[in-house]
Protein backbone atom coordinates (compact mmCIF):
# COMPACT_ATOMS: atom_id res chain seq x y z
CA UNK A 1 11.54 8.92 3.98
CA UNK A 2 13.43 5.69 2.59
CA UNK A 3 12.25 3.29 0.66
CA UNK A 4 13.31 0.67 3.20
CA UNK A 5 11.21 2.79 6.10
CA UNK A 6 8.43 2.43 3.97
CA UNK A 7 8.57 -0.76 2.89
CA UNK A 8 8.31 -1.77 6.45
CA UNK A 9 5.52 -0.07 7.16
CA UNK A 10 3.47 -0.92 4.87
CA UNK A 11 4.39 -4.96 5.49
CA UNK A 12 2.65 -4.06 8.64
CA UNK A 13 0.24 -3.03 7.01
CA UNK A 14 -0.55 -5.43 4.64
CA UNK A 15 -0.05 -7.86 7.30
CA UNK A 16 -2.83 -6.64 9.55
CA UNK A 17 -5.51 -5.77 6.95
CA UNK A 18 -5.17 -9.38 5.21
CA UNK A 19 -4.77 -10.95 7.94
CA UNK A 20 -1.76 -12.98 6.64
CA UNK A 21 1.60 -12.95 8.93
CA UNK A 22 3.15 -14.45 5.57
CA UNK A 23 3.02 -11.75 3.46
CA UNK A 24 6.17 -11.00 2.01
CA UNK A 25 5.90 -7.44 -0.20
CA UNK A 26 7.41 -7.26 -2.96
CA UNK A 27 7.20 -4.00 -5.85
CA UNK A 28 5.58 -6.79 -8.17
CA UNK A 29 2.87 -7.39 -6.03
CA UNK A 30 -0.97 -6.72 -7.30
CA UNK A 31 -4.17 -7.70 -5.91
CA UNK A 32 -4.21 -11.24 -7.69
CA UNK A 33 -0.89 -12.20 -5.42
CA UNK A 34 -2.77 -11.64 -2.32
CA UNK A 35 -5.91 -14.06 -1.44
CA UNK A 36 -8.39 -11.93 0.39
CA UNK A 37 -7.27 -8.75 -1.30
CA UNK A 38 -10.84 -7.27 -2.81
CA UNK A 39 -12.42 -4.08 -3.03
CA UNK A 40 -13.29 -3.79 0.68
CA UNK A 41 -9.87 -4.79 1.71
CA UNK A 42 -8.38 -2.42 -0.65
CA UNK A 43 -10.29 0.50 0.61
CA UNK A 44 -9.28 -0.53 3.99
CA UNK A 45 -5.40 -0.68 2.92
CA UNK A 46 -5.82 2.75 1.76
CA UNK A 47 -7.00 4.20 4.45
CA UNK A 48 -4.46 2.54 6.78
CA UNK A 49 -1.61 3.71 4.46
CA UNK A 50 -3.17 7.26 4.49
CA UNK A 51 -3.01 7.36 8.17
CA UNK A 52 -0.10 5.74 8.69
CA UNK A 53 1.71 8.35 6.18
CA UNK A 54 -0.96 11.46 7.30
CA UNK A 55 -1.44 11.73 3.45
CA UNK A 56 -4.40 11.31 1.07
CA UNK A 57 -4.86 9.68 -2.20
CA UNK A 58 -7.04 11.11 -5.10
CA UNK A 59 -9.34 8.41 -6.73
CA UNK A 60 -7.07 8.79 -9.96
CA UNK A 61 -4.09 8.25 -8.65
CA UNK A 62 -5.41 5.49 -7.08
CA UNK A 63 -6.72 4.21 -10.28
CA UNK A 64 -3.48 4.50 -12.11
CA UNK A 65 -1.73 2.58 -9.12
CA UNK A 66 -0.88 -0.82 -10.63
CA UNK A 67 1.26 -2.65 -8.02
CA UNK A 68 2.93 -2.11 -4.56
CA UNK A 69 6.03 -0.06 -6.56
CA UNK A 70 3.53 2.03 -7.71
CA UNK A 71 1.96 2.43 -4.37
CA UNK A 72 5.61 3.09 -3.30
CA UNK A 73 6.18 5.41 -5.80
CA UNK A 74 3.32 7.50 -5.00
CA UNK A 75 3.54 7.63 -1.04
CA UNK A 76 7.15 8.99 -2.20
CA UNK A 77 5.85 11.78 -4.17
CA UNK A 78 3.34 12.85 -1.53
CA UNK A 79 5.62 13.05 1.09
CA UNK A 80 8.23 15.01 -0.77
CA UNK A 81 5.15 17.57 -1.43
């Protein structure tokens, strides 16, 4: 899957679960860009992007996961496997 398809997706995404029409994702983005982003919303986000993808996360690579690129990065790798 492209970058750009996923990208998209999870704009959607991010849009729905923090409730913010504005969001604008960039790779840069971490948790301290987005408002409402805390551990609830978070765990919500990954569950979305787990469905929307039909993947799963383990807890360390979730932990390693510093920004959106590397949330990019590893929806990549999953769906190359």
């Amino acid at each position: 899957m492209e970058q750009s398809v996923i990208f998209e997706k999870l704009t959607t995404i991010f849009k729905k679960v923090f409730n913010d029409d504005s969001i604008v994702l960039r790779t840069d983005i971490t948790a301290s860009d987005i408002g409402n982003w805390d551990s609830l919303t978070h765990m919500v986000m990954i569950g979305e992007v787990e469905n929307e993808f039909l993947i799963k996360f383990k807890l360390r690579e979730l932990n390693k996961m510093e920004n959106v690129g590397g949330l990019i990065e590893l929806i990549k790798v999953k769906l190359e496997n």
